[in-house]
PDB file of N, CA and C in Angstrom:
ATOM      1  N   UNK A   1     -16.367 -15.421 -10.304  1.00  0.00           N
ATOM      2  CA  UNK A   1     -16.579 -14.931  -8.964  1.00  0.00           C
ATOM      3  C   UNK A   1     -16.111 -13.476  -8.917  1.00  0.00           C
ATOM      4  N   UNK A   2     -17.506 -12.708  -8.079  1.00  0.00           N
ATOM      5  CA  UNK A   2     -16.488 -10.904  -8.193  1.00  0.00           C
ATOM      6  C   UNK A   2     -15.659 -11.210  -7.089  1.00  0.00           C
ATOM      7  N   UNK A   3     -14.875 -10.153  -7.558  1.00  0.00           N
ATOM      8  CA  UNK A   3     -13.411  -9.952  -6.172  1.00  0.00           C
ATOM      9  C   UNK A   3     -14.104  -9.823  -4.917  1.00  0.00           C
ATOM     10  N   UNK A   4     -15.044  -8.721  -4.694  1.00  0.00           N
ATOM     11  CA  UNK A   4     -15.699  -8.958  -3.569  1.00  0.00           C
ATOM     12  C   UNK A   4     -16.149  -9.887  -2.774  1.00  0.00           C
ATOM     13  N   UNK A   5     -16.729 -10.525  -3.725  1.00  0.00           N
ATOM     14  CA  UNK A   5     -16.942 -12.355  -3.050  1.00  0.00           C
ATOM     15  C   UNK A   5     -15.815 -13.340  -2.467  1.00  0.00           C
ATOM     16  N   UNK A   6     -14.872 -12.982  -3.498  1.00  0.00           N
ATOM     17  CA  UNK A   6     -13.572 -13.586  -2.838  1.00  0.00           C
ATOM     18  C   UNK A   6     -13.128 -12.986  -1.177  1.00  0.00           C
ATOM     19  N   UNK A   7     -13.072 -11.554  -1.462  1.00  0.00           N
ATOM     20  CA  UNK A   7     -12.455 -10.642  -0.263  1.00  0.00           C
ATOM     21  C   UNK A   7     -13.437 -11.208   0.984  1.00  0.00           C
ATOM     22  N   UNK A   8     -14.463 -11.473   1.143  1.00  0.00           N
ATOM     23  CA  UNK A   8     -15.621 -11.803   1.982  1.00  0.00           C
ATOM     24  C   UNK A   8     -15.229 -13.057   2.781  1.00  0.00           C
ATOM     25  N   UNK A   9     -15.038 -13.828   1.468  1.00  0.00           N
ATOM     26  CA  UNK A   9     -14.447 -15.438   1.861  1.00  0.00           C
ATOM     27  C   UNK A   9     -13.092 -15.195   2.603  1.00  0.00           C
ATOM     28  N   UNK A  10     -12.425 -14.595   2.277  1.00  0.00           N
ATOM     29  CA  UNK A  10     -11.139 -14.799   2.686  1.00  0.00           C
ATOM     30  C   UNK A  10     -11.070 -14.177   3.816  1.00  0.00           C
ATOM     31  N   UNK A  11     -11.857 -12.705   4.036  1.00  0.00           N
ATOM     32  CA  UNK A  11     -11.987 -12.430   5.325  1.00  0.00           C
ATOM     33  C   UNK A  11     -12.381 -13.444   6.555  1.00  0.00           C
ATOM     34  N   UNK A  12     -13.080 -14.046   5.889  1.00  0.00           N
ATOM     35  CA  UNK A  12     -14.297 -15.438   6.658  1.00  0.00           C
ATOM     36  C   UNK A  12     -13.531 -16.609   7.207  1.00  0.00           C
ATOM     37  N   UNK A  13     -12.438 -16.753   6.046  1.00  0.00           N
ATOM     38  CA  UNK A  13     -11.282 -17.871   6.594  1.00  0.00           C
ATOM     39  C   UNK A  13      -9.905 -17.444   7.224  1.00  0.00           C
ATOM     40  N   UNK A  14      -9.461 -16.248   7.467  1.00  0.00           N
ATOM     41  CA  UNK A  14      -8.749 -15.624   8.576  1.00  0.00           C
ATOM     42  C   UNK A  14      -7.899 -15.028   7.441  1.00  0.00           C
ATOM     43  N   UNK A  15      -7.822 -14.768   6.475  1.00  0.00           N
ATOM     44  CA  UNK A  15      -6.905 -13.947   5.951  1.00  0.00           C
ATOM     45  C   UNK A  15      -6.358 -14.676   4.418  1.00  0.00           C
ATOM     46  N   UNK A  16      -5.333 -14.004   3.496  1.00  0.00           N
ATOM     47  CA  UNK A  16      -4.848 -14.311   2.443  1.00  0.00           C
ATOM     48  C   UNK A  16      -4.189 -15.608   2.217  1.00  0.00           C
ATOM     49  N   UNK A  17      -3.311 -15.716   3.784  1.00  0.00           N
ATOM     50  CA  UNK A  17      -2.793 -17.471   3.778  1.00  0.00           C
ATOM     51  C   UNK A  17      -3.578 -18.391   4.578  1.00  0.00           C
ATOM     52  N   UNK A  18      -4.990 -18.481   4.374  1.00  0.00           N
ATOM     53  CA  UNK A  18      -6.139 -19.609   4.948  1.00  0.00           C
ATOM     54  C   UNK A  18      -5.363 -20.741   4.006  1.00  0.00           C
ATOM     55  N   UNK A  19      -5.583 -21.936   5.082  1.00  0.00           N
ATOM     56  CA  UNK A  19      -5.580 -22.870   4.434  1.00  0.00           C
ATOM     57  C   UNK A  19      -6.877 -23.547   3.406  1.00  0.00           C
ATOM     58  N   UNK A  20      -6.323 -24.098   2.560  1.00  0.00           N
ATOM     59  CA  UNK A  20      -7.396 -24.543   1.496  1.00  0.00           C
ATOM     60  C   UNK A  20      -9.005 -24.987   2.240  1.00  0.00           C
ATOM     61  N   UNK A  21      -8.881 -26.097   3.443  1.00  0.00           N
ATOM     62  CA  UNK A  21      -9.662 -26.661   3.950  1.00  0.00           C
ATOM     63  C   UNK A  21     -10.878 -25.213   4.405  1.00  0.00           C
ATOM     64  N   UNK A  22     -10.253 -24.254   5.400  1.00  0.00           N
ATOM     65  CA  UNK A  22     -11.036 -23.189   5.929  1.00  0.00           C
ATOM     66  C   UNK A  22     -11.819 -22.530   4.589  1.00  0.00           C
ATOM     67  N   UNK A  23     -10.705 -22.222   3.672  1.00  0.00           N
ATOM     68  CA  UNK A  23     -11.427 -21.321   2.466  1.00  0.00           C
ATOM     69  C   UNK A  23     -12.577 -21.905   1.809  1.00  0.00           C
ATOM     70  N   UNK A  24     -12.275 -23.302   1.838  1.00  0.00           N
ATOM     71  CA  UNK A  24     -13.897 -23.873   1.507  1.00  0.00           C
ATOM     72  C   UNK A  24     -14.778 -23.823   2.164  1.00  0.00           C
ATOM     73  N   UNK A  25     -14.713 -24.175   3.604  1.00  0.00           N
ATOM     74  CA  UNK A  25     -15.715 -23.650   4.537  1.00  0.00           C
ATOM     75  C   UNK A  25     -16.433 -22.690   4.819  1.00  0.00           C
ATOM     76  N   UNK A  26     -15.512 -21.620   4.238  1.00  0.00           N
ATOM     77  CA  UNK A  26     -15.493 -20.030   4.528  1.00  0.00           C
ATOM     78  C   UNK A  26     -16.801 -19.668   2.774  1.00  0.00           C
ATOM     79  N   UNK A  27     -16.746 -20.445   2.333  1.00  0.00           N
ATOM     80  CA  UNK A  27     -17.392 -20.591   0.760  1.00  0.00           C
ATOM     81  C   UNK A  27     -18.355 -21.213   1.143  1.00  0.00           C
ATOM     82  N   UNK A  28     -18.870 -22.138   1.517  1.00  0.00           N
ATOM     83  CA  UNK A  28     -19.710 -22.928   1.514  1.00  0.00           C
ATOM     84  C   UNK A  28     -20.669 -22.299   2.531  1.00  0.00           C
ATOM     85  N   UNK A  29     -20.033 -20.807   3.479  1.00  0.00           N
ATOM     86  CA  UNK A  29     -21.311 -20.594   3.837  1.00  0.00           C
ATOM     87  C   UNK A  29     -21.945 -19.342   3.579  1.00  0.00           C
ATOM     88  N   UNK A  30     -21.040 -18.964   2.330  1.00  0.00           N
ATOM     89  CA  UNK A  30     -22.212 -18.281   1.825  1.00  0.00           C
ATOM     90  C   UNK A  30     -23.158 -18.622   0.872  1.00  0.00           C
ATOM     91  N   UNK A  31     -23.205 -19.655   0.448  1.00  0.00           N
ATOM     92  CA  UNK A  31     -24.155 -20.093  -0.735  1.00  0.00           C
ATOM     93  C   UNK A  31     -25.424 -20.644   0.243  1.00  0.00           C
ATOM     94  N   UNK A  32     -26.336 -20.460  -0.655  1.00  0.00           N
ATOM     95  CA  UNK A  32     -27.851 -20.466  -0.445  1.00  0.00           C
ATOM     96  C   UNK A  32     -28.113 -22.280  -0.444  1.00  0.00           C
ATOM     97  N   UNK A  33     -28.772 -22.503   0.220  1.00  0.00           N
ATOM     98  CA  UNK A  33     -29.406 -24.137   0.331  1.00  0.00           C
ATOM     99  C   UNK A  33     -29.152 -24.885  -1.315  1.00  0.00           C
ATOM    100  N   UNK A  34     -29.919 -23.969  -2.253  1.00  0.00           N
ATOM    101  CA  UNK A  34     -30.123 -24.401  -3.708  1.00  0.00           C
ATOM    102  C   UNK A  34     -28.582 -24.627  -3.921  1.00  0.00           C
ATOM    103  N   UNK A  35     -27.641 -23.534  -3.708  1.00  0.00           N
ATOM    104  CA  UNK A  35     -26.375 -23.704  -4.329  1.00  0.00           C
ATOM    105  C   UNK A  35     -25.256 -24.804  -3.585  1.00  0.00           C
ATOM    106  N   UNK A  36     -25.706 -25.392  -2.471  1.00  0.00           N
ATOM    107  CA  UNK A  36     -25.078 -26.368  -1.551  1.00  0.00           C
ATOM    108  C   UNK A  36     -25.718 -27.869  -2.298  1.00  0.00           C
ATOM    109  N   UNK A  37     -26.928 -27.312  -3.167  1.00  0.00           N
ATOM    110  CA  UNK A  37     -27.266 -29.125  -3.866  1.00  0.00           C
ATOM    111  C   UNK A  37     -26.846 -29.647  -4.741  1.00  0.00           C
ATOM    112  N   UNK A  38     -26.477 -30.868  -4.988  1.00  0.00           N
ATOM    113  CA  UNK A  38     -26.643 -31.934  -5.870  1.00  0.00           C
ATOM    114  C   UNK A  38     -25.959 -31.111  -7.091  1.00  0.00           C
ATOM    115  N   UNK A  39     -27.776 -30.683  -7.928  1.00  0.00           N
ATOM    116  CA  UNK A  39     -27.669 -30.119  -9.163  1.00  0.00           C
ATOM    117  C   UNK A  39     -26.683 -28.721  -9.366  1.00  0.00           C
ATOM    118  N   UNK A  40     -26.062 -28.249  -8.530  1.00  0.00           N
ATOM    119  CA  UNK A  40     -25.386 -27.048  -8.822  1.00  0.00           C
ATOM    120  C   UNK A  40     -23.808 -27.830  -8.338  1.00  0.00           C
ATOM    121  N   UNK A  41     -23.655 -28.609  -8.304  1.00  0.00           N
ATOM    122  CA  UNK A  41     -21.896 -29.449  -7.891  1.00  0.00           C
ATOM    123  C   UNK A  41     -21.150 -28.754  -8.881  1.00  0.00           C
ATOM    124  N   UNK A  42     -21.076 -29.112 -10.507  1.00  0.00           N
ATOM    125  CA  UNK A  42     -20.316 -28.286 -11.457  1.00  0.00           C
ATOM    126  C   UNK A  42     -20.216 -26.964 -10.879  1.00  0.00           C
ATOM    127  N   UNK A  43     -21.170 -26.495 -10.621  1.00  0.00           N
ATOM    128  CA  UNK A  43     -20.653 -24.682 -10.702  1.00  0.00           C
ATOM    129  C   UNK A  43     -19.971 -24.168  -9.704  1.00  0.00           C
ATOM    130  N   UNK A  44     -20.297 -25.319  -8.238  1.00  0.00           N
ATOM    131  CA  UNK A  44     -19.648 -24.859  -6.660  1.00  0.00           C
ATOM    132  C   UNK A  44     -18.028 -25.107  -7.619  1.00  0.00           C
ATOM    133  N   UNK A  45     -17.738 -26.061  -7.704  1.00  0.00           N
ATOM    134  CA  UNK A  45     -16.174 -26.680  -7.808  1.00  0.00           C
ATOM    135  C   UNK A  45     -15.530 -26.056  -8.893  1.00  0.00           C
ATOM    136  N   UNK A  46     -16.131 -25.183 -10.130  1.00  0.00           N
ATOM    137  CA  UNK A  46     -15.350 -23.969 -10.968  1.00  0.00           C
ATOM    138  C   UNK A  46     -15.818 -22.890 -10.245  1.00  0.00           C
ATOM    139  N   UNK A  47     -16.458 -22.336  -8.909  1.00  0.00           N
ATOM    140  CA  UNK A  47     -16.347 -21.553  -8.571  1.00  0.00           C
ATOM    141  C   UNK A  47     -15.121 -21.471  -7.476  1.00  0.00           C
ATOM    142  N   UNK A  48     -14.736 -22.785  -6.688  1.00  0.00           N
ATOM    143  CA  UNK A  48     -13.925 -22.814  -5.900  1.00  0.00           C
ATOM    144  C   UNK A  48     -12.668 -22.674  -6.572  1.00  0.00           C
ATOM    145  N   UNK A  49     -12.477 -23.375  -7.865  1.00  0.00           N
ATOM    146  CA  UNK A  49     -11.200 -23.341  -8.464  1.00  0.00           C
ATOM    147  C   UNK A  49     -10.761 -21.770  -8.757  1.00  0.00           C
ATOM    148  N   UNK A  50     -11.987 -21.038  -9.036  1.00  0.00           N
ATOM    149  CA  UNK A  50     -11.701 -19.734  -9.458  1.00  0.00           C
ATOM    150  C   UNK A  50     -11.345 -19.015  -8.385  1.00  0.00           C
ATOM    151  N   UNK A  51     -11.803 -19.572  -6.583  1.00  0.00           N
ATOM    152  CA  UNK A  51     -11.832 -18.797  -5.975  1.00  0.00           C
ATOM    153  C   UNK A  51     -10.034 -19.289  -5.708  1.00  0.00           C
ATOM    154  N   UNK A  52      -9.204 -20.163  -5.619  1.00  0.00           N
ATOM    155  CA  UNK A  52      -7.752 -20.643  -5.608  1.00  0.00           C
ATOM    156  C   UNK A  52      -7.232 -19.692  -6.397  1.00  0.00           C
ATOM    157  N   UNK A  53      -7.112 -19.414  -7.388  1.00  0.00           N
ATOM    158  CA  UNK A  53      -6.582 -18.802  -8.566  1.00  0.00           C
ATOM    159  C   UNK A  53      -6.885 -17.508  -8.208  1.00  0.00           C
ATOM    160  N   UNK A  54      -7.717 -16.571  -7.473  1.00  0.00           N
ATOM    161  CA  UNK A  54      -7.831 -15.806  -6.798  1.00  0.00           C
ATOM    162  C   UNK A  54      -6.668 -15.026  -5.505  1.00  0.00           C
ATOM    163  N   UNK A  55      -7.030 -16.797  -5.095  1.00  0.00           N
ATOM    164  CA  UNK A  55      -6.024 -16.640  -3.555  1.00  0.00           C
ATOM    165  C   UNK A  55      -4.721 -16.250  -3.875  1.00  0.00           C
ATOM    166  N   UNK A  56      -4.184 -17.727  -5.172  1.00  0.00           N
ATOM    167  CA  UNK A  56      -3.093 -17.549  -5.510  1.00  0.00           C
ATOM    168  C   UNK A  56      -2.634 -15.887  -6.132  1.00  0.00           C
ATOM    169  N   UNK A  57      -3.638 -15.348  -6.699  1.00  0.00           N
ATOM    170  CA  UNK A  57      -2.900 -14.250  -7.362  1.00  0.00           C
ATOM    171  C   UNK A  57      -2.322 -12.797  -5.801  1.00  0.00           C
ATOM    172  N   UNK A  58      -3.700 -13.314  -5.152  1.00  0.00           N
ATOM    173  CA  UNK A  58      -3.334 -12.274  -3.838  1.00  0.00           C
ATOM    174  C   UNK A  58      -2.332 -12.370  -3.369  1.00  0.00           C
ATOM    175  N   UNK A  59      -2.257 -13.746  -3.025  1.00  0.00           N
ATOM    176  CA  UNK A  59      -1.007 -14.329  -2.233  1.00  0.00           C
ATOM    177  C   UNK A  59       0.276 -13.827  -2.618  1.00  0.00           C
ATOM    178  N   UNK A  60       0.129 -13.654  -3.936  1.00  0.00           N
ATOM    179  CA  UNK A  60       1.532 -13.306  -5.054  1.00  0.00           C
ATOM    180  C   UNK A  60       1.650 -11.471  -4.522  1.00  0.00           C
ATOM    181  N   UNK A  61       0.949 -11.233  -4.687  1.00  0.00           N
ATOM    182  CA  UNK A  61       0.305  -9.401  -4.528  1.00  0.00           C
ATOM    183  C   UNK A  61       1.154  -9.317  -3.319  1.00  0.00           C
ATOM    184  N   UNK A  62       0.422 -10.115  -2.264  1.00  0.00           N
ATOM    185  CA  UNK A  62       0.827  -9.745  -0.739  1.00  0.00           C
ATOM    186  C   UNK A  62       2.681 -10.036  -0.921  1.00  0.00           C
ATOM    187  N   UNK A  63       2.858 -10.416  -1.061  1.00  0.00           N
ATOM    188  CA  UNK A  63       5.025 -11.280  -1.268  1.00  0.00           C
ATOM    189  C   UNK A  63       5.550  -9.711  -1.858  1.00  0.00           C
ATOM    190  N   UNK A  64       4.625  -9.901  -2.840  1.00  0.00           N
ATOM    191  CA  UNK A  64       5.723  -8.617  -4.124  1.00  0.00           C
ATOM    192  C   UNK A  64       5.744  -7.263  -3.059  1.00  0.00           C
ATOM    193  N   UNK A  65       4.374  -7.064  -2.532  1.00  0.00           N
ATOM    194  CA  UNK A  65       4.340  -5.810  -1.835  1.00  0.00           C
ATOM    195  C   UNK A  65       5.387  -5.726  -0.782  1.00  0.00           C
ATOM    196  N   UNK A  66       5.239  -6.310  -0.170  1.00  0.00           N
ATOM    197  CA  UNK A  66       6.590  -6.531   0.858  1.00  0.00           C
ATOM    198  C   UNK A  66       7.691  -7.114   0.819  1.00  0.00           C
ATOM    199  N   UNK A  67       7.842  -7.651   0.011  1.00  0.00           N
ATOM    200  CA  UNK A  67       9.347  -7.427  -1.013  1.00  0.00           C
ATOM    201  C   UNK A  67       9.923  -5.668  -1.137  1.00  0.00           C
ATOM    202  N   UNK A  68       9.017  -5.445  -2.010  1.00  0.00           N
ATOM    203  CA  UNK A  68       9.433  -3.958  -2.100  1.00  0.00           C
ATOM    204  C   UNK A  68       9.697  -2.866  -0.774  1.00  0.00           C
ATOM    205  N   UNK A  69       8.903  -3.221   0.065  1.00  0.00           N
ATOM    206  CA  UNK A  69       9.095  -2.662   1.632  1.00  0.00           C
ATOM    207  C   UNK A  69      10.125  -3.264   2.260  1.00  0.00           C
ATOM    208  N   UNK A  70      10.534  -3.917   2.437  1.00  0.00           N
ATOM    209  CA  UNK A  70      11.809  -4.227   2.747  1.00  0.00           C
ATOM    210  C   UNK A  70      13.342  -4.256   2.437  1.00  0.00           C
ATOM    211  N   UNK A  71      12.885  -3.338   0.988  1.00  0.00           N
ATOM    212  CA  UNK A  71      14.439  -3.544   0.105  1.00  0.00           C
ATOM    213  C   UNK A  71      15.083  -1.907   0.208  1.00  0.00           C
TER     214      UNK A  71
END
C-alpha cells in the first residue's frame, strides 16, 4: 500500500488513533466493486494488515514527536 493511500484512509477514519473497526471502513470505501469481491479477499486482508503496520508505525511517529516537545 503507498503511504498516500494510507494517509487518505486515515484521514477518512478521523485521524492516527481511529479505531481498528472505522479504519476498515474508512478502506473499504475506497476500493472499487471488483476489489470488495469474493475473488480479491487474499489481497483486501494483506492489504489491511499492511495498512495496521502502517498505523502502528505512525502512531509510534506521533508519541516520539511529542515526547520530544515536551521535554
Amino acid at each position: 500500500m503507498m503511504y498516500s493511500q494510507y494517509c487518505r484512509i486515515e484521514s477518512k477514519a478521523g485521524g492516527v488513533f481511529a479505531p481498528p473497526r472505522r479504519m476498515i471502513k474508512a478502506f473499504r470505501t475506497i476500493l472499487s466493486p471488483k476489489g470488495k469481491s469474493r475473488e480479491c479477499r487474499e489481497y483486501r486482508h494483506a492489504m489491511v494488515a499492511e495498512m495496521f503496520d502502517l498505523q502502528r508505525e505512525a502512531t509510534q511517529t506521533y508519541v516520539d514527536l511529542n515526547r520530544l516537545h515536551t521535554n
